[in-house]
PDB file of N, CA and C in Angstrom:
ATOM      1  N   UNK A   1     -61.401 104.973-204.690  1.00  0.00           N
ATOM      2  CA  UNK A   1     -61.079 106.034-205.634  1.00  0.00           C
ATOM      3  C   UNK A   1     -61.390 105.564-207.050  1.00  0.00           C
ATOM      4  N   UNK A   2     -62.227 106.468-207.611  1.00  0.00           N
ATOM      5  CA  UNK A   2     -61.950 106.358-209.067  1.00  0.00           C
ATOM      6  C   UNK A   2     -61.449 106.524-210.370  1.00  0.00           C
ATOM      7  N   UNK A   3     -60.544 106.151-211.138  1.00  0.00           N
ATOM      8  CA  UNK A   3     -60.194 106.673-212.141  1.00  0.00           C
ATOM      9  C   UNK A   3     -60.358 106.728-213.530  1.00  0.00           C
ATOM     10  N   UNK A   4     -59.857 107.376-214.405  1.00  0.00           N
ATOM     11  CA  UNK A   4     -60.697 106.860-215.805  1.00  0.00           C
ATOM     12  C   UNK A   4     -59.157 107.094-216.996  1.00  0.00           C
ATOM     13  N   UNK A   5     -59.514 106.264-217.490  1.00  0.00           N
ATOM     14  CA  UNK A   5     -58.235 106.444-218.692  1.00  0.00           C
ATOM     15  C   UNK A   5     -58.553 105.873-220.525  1.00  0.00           C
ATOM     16  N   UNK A   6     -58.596 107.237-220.875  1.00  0.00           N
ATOM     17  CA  UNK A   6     -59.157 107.821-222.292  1.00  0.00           C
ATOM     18  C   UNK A   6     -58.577 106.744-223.351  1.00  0.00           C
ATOM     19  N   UNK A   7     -59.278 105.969-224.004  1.00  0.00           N
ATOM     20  CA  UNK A   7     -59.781 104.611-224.885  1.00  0.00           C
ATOM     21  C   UNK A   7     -58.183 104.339-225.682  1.00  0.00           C
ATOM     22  N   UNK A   8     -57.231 105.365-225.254  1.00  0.00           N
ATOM     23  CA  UNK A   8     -56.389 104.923-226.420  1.00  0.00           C
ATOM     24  C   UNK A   8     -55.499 104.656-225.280  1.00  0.00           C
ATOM     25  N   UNK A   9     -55.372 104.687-224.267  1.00  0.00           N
ATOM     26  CA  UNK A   9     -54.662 104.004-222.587  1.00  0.00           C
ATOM     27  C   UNK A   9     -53.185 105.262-223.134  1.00  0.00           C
ATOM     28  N   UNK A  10     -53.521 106.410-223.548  1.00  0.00           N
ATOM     29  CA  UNK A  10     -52.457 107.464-223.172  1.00  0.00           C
ATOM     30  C   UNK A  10     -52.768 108.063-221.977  1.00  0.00           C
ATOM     31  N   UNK A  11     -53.361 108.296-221.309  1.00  0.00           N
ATOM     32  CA  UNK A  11     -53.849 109.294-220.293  1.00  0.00           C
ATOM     33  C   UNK A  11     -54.904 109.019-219.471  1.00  0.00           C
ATOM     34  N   UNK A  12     -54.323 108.928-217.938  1.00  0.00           N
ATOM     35  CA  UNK A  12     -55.386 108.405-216.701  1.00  0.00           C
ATOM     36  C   UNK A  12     -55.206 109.588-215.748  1.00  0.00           C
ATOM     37  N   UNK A  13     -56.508 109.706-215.426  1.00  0.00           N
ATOM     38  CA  UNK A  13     -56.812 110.659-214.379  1.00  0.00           C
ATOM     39  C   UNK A  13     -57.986 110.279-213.430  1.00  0.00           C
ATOM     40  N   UNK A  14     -58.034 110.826-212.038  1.00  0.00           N
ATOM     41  CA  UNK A  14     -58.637 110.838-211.190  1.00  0.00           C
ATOM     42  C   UNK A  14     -60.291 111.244-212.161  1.00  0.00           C
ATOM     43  N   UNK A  15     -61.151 110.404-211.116  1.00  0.00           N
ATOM     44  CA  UNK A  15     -62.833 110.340-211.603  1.00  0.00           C
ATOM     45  C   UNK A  15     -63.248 110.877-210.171  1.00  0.00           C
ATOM     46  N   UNK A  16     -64.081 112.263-210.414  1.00  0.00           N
ATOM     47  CA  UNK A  16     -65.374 112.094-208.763  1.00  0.00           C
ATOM     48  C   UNK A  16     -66.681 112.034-209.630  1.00  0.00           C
ATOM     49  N   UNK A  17     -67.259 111.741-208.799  1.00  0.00           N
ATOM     50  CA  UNK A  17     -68.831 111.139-209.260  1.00  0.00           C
ATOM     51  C   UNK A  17     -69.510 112.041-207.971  1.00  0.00           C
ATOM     52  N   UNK A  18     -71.090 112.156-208.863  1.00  0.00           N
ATOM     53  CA  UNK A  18     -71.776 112.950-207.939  1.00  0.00           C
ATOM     54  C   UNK A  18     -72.477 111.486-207.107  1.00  0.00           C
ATOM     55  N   UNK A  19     -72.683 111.518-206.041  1.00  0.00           N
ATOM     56  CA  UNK A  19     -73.650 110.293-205.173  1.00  0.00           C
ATOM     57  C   UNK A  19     -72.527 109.710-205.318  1.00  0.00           C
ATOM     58  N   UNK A  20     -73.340 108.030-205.376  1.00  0.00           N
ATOM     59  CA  UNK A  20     -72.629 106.787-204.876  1.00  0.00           C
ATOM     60  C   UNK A  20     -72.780 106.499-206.482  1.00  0.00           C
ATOM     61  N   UNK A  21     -71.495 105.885-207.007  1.00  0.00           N
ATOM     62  CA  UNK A  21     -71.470 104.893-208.371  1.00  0.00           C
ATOM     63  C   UNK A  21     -72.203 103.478-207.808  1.00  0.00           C
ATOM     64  N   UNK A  22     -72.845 102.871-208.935  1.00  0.00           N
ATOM     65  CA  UNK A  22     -73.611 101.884-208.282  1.00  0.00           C
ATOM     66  C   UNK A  22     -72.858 100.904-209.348  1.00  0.00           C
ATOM     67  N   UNK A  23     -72.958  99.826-208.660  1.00  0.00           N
ATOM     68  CA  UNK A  23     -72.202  98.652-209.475  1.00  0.00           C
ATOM     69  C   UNK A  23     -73.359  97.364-209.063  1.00  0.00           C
ATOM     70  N   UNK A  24     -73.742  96.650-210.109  1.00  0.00           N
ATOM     71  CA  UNK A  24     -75.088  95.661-210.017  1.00  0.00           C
ATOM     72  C   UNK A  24     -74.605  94.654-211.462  1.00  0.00           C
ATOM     73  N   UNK A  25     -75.216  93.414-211.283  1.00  0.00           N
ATOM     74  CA  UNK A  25     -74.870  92.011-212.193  1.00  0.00           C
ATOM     75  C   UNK A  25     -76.747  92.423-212.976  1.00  0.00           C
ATOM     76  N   UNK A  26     -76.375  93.085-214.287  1.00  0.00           N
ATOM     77  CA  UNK A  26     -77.753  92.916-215.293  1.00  0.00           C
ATOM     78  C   UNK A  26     -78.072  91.651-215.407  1.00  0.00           C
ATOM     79  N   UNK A  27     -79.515  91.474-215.966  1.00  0.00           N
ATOM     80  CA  UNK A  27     -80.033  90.029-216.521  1.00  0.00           C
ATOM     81  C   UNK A  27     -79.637  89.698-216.767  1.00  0.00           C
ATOM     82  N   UNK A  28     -78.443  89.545-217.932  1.00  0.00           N
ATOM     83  CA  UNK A  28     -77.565  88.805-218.326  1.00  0.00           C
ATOM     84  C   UNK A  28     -76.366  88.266-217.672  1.00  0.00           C
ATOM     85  N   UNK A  29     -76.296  88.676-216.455  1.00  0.00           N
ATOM     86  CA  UNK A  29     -75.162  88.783-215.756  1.00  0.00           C
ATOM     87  C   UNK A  29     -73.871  89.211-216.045  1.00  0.00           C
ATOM     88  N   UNK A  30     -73.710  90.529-216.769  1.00  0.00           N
ATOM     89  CA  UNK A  30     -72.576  90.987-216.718  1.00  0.00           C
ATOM     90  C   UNK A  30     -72.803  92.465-216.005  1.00  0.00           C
ATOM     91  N   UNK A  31     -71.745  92.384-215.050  1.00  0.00           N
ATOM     92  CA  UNK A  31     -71.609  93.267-214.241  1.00  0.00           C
ATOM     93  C   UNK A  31     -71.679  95.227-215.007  1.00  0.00           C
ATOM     94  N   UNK A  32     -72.041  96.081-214.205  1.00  0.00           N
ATOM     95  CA  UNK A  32     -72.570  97.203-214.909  1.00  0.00           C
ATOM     96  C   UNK A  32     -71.873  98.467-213.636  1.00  0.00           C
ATOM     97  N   UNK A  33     -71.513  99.400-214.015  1.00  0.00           N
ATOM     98  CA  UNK A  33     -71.180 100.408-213.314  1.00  0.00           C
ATOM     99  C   UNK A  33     -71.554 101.865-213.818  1.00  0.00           C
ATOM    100  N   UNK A  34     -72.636 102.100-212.932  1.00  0.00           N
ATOM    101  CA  UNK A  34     -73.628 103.432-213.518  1.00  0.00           C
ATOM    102  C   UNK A  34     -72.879 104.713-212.792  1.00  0.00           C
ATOM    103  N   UNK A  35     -72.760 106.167-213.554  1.00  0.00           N
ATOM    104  CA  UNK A  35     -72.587 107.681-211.771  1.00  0.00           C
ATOM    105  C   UNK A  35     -72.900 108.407-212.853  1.00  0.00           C
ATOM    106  N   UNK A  36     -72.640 109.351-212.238  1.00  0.00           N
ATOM    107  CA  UNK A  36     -73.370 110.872-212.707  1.00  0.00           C
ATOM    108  C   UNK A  36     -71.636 111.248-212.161  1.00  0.00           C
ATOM    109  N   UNK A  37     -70.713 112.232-213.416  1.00  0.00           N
ATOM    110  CA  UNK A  37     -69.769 113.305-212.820  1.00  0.00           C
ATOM    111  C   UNK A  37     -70.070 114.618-213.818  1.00  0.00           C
ATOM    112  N   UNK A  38     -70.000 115.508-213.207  1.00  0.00           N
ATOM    113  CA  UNK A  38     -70.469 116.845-213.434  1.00  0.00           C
ATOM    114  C   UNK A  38     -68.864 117.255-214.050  1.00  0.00           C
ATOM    115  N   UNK A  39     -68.751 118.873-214.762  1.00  0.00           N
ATOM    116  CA  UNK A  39     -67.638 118.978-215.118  1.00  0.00           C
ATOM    117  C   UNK A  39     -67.048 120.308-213.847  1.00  0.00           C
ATOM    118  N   UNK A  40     -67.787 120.530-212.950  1.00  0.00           N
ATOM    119  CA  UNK A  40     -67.213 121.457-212.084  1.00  0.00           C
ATOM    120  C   UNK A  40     -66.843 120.296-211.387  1.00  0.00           C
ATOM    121  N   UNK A  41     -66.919 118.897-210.697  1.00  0.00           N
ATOM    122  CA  UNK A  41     -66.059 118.376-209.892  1.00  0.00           C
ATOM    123  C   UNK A  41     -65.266 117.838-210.798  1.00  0.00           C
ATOM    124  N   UNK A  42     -64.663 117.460-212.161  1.00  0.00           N
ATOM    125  CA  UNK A  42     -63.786 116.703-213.160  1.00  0.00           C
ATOM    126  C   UNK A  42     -63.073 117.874-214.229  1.00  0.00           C
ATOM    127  N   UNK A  43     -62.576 118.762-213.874  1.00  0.00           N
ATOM    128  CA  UNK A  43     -62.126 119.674-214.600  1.00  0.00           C
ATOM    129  C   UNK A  43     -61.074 119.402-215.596  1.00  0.00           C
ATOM    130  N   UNK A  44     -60.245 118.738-215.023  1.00  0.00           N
ATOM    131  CA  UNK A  44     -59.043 117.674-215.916  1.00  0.00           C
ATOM    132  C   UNK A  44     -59.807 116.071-216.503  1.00  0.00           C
ATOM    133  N   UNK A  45     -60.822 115.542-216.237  1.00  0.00           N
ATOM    134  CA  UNK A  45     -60.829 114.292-216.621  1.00  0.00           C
ATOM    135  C   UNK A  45     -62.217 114.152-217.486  1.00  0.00           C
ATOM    136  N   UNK A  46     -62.899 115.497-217.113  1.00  0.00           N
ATOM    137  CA  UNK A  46     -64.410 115.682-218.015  1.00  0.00           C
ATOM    138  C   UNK A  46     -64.169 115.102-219.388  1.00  0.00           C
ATOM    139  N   UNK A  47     -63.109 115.903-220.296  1.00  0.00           N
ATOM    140  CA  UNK A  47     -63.159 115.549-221.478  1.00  0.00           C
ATOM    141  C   UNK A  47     -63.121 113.739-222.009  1.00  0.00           C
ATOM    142  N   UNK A  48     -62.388 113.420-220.706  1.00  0.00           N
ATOM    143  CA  UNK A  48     -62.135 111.892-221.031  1.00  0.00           C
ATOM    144  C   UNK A  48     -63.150 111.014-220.671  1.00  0.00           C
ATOM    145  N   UNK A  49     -64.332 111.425-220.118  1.00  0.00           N
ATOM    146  CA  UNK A  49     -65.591 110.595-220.243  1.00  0.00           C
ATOM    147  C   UNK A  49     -66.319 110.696-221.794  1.00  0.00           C
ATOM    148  N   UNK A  50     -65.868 109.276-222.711  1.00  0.00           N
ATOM    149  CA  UNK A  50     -66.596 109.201-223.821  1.00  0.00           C
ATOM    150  C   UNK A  50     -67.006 108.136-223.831  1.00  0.00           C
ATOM    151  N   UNK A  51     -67.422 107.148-224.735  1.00  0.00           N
ATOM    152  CA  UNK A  51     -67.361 105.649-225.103  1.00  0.00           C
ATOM    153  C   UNK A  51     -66.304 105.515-225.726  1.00  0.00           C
ATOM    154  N   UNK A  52     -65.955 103.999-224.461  1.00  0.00           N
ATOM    155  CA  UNK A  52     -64.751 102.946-224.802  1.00  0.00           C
ATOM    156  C   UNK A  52     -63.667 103.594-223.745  1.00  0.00           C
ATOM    157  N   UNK A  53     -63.506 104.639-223.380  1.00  0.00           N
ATOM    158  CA  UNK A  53     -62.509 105.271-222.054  1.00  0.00           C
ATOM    159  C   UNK A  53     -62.677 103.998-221.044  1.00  0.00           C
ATOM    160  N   UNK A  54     -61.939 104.073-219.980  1.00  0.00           N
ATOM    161  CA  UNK A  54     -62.124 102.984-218.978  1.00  0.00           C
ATOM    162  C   UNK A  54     -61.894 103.184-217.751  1.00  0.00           C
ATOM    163  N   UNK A  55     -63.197 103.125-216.801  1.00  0.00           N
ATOM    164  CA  UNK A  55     -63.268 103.781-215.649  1.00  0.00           C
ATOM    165  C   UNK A  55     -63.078 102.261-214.406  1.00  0.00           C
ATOM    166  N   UNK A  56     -61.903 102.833-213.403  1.00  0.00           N
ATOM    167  CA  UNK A  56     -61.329 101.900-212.637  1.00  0.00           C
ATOM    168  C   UNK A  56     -61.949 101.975-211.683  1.00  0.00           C
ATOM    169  N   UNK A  57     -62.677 101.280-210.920  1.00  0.00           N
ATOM    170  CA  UNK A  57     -63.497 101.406-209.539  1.00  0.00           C
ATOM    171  C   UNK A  57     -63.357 100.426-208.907  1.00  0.00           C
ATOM    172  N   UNK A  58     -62.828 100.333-207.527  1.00  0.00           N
ATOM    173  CA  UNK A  58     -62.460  99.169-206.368  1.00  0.00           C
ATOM    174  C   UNK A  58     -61.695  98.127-207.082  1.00  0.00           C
ATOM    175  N   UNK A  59     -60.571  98.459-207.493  1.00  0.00           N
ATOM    176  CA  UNK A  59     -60.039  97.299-208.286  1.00  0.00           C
ATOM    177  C   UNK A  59     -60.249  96.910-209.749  1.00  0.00           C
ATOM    178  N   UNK A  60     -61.336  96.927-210.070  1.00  0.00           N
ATOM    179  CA  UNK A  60     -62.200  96.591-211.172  1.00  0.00           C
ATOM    180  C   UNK A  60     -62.323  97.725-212.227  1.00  0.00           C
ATOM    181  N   UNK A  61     -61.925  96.924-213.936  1.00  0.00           N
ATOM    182  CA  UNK A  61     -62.713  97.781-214.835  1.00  0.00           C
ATOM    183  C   UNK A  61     -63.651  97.711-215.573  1.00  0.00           C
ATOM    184  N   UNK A  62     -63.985  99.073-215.717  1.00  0.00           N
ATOM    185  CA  UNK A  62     -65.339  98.707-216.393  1.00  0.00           C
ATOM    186  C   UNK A  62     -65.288  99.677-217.818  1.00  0.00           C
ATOM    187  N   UNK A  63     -66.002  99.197-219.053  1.00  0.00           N
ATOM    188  CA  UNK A  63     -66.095  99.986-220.518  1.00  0.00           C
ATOM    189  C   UNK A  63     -66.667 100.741-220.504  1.00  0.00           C
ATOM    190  N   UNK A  64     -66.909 102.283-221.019  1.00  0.00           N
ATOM    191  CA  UNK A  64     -67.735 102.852-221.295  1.00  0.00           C
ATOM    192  C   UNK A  64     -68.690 102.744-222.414  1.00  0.00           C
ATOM    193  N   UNK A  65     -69.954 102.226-222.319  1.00  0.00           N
ATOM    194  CA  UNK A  65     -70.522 102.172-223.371  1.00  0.00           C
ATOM    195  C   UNK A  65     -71.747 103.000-223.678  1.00  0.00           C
ATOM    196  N   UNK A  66     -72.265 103.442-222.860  1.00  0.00           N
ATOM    197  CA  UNK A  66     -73.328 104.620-223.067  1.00  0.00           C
ATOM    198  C   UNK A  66     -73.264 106.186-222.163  1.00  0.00           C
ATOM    199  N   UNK A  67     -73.483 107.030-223.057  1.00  0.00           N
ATOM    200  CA  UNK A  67     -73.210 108.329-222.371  1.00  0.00           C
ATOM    201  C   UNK A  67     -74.699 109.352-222.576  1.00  0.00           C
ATOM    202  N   UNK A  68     -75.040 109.838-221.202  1.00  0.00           N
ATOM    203  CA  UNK A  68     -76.039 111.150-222.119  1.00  0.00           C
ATOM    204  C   UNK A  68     -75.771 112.038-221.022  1.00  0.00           C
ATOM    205  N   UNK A  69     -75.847 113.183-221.608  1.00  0.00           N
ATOM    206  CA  UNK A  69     -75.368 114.461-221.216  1.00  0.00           C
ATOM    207  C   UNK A  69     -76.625 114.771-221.068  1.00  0.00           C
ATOM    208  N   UNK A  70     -76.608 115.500-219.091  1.00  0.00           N
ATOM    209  CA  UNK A  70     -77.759 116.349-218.931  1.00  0.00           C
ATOM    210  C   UNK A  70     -77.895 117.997-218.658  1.00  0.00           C
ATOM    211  N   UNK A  71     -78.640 118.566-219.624  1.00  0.00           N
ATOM    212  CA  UNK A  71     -78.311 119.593-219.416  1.00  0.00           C
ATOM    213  C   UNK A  71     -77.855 120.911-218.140  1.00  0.00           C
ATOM    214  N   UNK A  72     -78.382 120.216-217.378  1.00  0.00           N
ATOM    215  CA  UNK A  72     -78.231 120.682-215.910  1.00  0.00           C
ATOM    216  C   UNK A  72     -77.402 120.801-215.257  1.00  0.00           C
ATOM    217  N   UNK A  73     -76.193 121.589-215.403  1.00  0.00           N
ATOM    218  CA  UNK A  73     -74.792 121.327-214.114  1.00  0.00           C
ATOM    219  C   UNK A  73     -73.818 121.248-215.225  1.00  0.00           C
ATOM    220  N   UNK A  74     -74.223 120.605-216.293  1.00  0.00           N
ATOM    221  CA  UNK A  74     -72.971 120.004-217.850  1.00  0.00           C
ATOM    222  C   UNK A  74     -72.268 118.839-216.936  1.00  0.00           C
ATOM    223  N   UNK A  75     -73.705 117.860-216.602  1.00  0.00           N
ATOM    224  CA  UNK A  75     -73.325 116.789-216.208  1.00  0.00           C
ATOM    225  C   UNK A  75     -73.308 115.432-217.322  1.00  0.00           C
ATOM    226  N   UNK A  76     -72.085 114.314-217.252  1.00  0.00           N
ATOM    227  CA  UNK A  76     -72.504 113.212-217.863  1.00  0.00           C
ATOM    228  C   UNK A  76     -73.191 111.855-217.063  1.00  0.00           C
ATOM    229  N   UNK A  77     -74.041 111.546-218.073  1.00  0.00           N
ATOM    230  CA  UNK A  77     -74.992 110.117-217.109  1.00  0.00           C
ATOM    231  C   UNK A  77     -74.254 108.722-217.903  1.00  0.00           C
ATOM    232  N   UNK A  78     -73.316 107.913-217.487  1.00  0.00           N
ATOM    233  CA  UNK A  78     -72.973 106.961-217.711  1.00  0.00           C
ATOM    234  C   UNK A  78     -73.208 105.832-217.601  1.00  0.00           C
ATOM    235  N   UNK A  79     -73.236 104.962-218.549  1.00  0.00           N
ATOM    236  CA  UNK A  79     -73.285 102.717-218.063  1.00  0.00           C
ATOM    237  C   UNK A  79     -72.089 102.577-218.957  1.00  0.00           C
ATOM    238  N   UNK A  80     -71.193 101.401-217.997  1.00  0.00           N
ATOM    239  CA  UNK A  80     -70.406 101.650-218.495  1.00  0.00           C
ATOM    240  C   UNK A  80     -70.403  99.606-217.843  1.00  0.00           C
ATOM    241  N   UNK A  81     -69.505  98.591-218.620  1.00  0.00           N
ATOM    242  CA  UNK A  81     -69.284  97.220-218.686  1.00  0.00           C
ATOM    243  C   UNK A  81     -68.158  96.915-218.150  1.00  0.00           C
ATOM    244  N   UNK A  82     -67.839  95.550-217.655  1.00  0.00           N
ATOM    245  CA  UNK A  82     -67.061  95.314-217.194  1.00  0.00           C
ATOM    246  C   UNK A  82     -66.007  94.770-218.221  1.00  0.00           C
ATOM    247  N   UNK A  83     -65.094  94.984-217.948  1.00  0.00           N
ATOM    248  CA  UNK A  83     -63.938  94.545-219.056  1.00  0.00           C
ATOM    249  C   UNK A  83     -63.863  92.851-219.489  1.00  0.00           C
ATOM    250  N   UNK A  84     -64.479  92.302-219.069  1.00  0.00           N
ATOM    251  CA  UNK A  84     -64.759  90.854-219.205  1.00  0.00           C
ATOM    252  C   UNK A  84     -64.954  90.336-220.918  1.00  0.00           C
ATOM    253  N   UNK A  85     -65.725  91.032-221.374  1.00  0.00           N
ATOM    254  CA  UNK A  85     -65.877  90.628-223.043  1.00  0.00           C
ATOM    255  C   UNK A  85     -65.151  91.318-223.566  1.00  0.00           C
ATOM    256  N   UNK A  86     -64.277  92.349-223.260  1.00  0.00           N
ATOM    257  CA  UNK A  86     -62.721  92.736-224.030  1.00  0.00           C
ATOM    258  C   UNK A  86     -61.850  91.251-223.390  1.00  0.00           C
ATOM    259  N   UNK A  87     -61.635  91.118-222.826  1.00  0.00           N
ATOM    260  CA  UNK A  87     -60.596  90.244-222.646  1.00  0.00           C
ATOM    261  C   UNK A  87     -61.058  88.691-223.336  1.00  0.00           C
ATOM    262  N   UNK A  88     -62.179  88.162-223.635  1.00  0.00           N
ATOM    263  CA  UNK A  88     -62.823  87.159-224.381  1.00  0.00           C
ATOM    264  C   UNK A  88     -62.321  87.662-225.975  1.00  0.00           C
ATOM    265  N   UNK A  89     -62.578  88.735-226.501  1.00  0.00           N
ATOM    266  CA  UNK A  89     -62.195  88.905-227.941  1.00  0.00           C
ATOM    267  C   UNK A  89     -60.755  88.743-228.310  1.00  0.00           C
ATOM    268  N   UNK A  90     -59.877  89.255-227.193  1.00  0.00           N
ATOM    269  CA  UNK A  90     -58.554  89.374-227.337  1.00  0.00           C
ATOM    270  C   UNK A  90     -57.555  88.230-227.272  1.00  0.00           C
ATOM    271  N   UNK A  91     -58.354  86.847-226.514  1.00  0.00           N
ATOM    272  CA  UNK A  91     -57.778  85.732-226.807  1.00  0.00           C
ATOM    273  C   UNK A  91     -58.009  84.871-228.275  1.00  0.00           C
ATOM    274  N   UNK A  92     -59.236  85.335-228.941  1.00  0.00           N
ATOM    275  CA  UNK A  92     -59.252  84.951-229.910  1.00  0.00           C
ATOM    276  C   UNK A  92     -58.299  85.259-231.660  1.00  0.00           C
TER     277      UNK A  92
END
């Protein structure tokens, strides 16, 4: 299951994604979590896909850092990071 909870951690709600979310280690090796959710399957949680929201998948979170909206369906196309370099800044 996925969930997502809007950048200021007031408010978490259920995520569906169209297909399979794909989760892959970039060149750099930090882990990456890509989907497509449309706003007819996210009616309550659409608005909360922005950058910096934080989408929970198998345990794991990941940042939102890039968004583009396709016109087709009033779907969003997401990459979104693993919480790993938030938690590096925050010990400092």
């Amino acid at each position: 299951m996925l969930s997502i909870t809007y950048y200021e951690s007031t408010l978490i709600e259920a995520l569906a994604c169209r297909g399979n979310p794909i989760v892959r280690k970039n060149i750099e090796g930090v882990f990456e979590l890509t989907l497509d959710a449309s706003q007819q399957d996210n009616p309550h949680s659409f608005n909360l896909i922005i950058e910096e929201s934080i989408i929970e998948a198998g345990g794991f979170q990941f940042r939102i850092k890039q968004l583009q909206r396709k016109s087709k369906g009033n779907v969003k196309s997401l990459l979104s990071q693993h919480i790993f370099f938030d938690n590096i800044w925050v010990g400092k």
